[in-house]
Protein backbone atom coordinates (compact mmCIF):
# COMPACT_ATOMS: atom_id res chain seq x y z
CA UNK A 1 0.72 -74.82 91.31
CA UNK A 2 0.69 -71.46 89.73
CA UNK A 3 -2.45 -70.33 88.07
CA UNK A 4 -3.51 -66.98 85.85
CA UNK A 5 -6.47 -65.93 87.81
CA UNK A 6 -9.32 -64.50 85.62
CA UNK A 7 -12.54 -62.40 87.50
CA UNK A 8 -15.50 -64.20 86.69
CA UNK A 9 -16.88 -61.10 85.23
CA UNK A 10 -14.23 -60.94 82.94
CA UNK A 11 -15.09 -64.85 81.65
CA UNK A 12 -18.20 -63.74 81.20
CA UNK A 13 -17.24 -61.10 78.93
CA UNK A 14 -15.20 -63.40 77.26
CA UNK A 15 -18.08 -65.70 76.84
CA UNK A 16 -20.02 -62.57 75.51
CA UNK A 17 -17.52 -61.75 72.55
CA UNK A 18 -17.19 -65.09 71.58
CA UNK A 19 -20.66 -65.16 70.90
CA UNK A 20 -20.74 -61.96 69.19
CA UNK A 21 -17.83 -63.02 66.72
CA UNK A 22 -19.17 -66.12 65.94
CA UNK A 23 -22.45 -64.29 65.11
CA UNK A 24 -20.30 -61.87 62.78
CA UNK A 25 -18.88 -64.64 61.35
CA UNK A 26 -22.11 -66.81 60.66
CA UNK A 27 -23.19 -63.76 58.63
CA UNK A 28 -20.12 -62.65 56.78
CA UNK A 29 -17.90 -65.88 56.50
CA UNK A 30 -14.47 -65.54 55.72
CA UNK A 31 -12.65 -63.50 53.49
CA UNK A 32 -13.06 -60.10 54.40
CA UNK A 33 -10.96 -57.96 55.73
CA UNK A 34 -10.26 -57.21 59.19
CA UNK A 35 -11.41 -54.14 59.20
CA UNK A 36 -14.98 -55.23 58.40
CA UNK A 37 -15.04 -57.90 60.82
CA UNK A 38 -13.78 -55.34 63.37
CA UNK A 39 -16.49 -52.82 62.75
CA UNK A 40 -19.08 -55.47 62.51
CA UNK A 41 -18.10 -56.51 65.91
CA UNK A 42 -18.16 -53.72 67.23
CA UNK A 43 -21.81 -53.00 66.70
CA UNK A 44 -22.58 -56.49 67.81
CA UNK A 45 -20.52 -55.76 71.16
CA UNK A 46 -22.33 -52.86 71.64
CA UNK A 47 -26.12 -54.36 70.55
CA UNK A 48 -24.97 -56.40 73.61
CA UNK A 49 -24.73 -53.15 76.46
CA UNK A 50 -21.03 -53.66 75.95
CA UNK A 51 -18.85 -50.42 75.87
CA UNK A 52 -16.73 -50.69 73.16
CA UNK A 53 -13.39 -48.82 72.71
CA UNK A 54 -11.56 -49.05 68.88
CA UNK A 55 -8.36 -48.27 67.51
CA UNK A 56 -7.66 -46.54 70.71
CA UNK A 57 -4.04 -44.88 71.02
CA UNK A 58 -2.19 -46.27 73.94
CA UNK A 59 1.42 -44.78 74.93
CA UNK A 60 4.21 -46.55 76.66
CA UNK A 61 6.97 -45.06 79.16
CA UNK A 62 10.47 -45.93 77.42
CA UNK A 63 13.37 -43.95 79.59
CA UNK A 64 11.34 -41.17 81.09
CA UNK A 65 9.49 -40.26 78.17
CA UNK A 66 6.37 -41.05 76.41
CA UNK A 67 5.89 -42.90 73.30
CA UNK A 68 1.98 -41.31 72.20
CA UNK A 69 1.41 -43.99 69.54
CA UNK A 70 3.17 -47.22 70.29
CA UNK A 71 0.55 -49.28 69.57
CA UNK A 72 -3.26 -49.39 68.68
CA UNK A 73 -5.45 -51.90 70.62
CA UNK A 74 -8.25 -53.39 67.67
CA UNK A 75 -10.88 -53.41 70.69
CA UNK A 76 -11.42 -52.95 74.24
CA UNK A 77 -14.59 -53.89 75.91
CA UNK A 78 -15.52 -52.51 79.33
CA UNK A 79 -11.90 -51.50 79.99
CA UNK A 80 -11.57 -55.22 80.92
CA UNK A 81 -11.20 -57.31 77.93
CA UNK A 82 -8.41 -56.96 74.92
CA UNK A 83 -9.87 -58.21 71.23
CA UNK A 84 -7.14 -58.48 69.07
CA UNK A 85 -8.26 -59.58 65.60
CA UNK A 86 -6.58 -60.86 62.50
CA UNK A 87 -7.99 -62.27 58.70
CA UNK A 88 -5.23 -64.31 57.95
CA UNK A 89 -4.30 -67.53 56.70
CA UNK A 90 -3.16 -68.53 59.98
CA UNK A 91 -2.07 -67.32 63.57
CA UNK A 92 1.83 -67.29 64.50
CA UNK A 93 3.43 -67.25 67.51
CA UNK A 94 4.16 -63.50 66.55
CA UNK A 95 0.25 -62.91 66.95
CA UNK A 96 0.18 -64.31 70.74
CA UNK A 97 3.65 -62.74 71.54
CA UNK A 98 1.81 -59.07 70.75
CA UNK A 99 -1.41 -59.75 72.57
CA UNK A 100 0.87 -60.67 75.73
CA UNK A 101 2.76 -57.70 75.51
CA UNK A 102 -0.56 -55.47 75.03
CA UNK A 103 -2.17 -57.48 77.92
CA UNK A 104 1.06 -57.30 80.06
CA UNK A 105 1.24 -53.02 79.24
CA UNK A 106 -2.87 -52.72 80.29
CA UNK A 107 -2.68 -54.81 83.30
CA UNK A 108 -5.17 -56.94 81.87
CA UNK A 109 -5.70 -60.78 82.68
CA UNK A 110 -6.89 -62.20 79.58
CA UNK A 111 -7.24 -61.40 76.11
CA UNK A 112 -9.01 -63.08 72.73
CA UNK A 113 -6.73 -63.35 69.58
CA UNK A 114 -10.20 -63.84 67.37
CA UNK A 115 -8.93 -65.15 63.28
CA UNK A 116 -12.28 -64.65 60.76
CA UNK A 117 -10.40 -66.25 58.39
CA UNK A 118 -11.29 -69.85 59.24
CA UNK A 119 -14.19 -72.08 58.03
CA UNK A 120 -15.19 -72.42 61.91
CA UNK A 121 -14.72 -69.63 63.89
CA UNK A 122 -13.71 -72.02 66.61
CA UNK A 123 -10.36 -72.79 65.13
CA UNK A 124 -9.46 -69.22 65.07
CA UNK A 125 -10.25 -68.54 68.34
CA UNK A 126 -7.29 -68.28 71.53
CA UNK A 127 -7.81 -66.90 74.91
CA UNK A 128 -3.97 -65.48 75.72
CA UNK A 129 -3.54 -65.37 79.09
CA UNK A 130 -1.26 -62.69 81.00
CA UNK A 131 1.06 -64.55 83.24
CA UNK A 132 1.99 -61.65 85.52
CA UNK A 133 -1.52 -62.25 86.99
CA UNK A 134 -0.59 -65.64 88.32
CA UNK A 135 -0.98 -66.81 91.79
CA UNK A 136 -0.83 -70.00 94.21
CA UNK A 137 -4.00 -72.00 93.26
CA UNK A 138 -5.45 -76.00 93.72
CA UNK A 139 -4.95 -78.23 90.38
CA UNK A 140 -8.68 -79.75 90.58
């Protein structure tokens, strides 16, 4: 059975931004927009020793040349983990599509698709997983 393989040090960030969003969100609620809860996590990403890279530029190769701005990433933590964030009624297939195509572009395993505007945070939270990272693995 084929199986996305995630570094347990990459879980554990995972595990560390959840916790930071729902702290952002236990404070502010929903309703804002996603530019606040972005810069609010942020600083709570970074009160946690996490570096924290925003709105960074990334460029794609399309037929021998370079596209500067193709996209924006909303945040990158330790090079290792993609945030993409949204304060929206609700998450659509669109949303997941993008994240796997920024994930696939990085060369990055996993990536949070975190919505802040949700009564729980838990409902708006997805782990998209990039399938080029799959391998032979056990189903237990």
């Amino acid at each position: 059975m084929l199986k996305v393989v995630v570094p347990g040090h990459i879980e554990s960030l995972a595990r560390s931004a959840v916790d930071a969003a729902l702290a952002v969100h236990r404070a502010l609620g929903p309703g804002l927009l996603e530019s606040a809860y972005r810069d609010c996590l942020q600083l709570e990403l970074s009160a946690r020793g996490h570096e924290v890279e925003r709105e960074q530029l990334l460029p794609i190769l399309y037929r021998g040349h370079t596209i500067p701005r193709a996209y924006r990433t909303d945040l990158l933590i330790n090079s290792s983990l993609l945030i993409e964030l949204k304060a929206i009624e609700a998450i659509q297939p669109i949303h997941r599509v993008q994240l796997t195509t920024y994930l696939r572009l990085l060369q990055l395993p996993l990536g949070l698709l975190i919505n802040f505007h949700v009564p729980l945070l838990k409902e708006g939270l997805h782990r998209v997983l990039n399938l080029d990272f799959q391998t032979e693995g056990s189903s237990t």
